[in-house]
C-alpha atoms as a PDB file:
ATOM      1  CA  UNK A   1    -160.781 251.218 -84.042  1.00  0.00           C
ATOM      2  CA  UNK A   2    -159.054 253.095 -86.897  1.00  0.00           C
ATOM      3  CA  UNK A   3    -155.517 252.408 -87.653  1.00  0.00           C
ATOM      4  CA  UNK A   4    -153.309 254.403 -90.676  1.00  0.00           C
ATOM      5  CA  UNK A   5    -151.361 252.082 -92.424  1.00  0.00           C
ATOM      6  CA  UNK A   6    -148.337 253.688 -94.903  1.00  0.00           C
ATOM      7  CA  UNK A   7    -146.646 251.651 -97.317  1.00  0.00           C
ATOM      8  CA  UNK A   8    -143.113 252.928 -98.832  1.00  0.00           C
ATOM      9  CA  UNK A   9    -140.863 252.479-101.793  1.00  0.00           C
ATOM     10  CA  UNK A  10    -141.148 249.388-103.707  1.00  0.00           C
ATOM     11  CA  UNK A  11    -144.157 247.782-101.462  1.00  0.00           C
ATOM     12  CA  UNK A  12    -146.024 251.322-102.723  1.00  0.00           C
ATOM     13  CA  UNK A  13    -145.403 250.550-106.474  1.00  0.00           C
ATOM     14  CA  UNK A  14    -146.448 246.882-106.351  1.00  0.00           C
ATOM     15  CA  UNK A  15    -149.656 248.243-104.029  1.00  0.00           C
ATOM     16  CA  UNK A  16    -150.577 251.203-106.090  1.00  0.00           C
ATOM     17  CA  UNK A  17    -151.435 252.809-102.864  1.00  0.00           C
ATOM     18  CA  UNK A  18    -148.871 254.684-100.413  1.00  0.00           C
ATOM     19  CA  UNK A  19    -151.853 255.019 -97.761  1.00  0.00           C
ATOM     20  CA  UNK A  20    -154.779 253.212 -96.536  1.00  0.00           C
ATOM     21  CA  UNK A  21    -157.180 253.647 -93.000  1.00  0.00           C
ATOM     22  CA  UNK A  22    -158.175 250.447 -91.467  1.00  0.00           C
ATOM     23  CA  UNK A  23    -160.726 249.333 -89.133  1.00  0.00           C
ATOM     24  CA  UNK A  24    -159.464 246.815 -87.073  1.00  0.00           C
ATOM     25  CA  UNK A  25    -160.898 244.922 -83.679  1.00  0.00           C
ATOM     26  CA  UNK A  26    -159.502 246.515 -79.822  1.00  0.00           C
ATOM     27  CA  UNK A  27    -157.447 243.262 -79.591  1.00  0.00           C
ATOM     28  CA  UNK A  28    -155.554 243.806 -83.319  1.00  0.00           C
ATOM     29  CA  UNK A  29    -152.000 242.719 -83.446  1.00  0.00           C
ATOM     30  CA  UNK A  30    -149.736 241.402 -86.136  1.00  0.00           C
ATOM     31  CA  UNK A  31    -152.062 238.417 -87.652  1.00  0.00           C
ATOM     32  CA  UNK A  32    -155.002 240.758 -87.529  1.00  0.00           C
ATOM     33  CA  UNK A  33    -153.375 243.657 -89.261  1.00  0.00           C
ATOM     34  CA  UNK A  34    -152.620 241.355 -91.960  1.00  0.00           C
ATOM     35  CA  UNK A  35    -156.289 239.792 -92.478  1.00  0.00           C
ATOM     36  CA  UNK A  36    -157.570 243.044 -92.353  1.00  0.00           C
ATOM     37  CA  UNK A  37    -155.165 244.154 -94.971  1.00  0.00           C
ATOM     38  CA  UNK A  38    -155.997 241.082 -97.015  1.00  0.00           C
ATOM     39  CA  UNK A  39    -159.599 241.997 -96.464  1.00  0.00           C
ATOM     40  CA  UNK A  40    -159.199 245.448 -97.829  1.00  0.00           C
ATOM     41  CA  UNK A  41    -156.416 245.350-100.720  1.00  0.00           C
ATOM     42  CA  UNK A  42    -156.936 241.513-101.775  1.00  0.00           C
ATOM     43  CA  UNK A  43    -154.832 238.573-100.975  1.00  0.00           C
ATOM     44  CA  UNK A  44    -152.560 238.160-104.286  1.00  0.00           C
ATOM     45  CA  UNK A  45    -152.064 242.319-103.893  1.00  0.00           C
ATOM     46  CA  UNK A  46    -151.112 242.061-100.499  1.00  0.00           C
ATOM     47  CA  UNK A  47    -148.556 239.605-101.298  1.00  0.00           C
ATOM     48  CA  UNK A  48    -145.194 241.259-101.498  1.00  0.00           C
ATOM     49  CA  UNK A  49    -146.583 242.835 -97.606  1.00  0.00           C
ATOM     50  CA  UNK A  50    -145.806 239.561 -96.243  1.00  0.00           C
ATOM     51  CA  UNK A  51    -142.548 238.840 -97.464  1.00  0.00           C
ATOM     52  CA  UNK A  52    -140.452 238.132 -94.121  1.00  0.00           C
ATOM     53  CA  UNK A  53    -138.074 240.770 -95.368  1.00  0.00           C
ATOM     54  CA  UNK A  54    -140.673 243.475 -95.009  1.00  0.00           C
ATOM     55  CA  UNK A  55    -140.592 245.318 -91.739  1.00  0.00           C
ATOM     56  CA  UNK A  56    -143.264 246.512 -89.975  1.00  0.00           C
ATOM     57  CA  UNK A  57    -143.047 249.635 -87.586  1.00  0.00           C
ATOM     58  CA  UNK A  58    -145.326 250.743 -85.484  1.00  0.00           C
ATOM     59  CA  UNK A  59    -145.529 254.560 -84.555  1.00  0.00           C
ATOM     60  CA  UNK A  60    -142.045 254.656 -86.125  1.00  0.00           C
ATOM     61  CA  UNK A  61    -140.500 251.463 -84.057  1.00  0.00           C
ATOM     62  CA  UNK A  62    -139.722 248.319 -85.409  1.00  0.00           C
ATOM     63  CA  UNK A  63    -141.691 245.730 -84.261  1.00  0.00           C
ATOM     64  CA  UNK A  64    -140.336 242.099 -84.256  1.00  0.00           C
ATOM     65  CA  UNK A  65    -142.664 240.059 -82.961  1.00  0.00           C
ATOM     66  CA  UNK A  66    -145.870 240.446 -81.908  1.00  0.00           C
ATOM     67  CA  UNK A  67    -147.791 243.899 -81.078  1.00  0.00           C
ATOM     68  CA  UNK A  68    -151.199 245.300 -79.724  1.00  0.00           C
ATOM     69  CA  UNK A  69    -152.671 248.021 -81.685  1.00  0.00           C
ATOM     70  CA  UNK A  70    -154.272 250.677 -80.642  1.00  0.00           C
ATOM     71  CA  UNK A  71    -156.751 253.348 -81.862  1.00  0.00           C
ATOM     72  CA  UNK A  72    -154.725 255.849 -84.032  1.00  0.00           C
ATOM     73  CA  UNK A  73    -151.379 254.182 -84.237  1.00  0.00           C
ATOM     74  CA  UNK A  74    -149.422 254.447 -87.541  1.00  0.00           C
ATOM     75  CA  UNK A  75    -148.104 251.375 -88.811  1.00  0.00           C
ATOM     76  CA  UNK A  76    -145.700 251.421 -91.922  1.00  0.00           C
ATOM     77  CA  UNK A  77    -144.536 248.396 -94.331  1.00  0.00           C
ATOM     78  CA  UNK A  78    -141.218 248.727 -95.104  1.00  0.00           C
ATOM     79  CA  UNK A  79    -139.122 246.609 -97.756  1.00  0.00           C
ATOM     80  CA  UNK A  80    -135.457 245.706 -97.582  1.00  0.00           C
ATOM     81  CA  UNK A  81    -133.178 248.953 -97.972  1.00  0.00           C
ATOM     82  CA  UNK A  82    -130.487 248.130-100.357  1.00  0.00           C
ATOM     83  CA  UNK A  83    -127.865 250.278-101.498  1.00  0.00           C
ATOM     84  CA  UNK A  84    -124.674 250.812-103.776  1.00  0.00           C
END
């Protein structure tokens, strides 16, 4: 199944890619998403992806914990929003 994954600010600089399409298996969740992005992009790029202040949403809801993927779904990487 095909997956769109969208990466945004910071995590799209260090990527050099705001936008990829994965391929993923029917039972993808979290750990899956991020082998396949390893797969795809390279371990050392993917790096700053799996930071445990990045959030992931899925469909535009932040996931916590675990989550099932399905055909389609839009999953975004976002990094820490800071402000002043």
């Amino acid at each position: 199944m095909k997956v769109n994954v969208l990466f945004f600010a910071s995590l799209k600089e260090d990527l050099g890619v705001s936008e990829i399409e994965l391929d993923v298996s029917m039972l993808a969740g979290r750990s899956e998403l991020l082998s396949a992005l390893k797969n795809e992009l390279g371990t050392e790029c993917v790096a700053p992806v799996l930071e445990e202040n990045v959030s992931i949403a899925i469909n535009r809801r932040i996931e916590k914990g675990d989550f099932a993927l399905k055909d389609g779904d839009e999953i975004a990487f976002l990094p820490p929003i800071t402000g002043g």
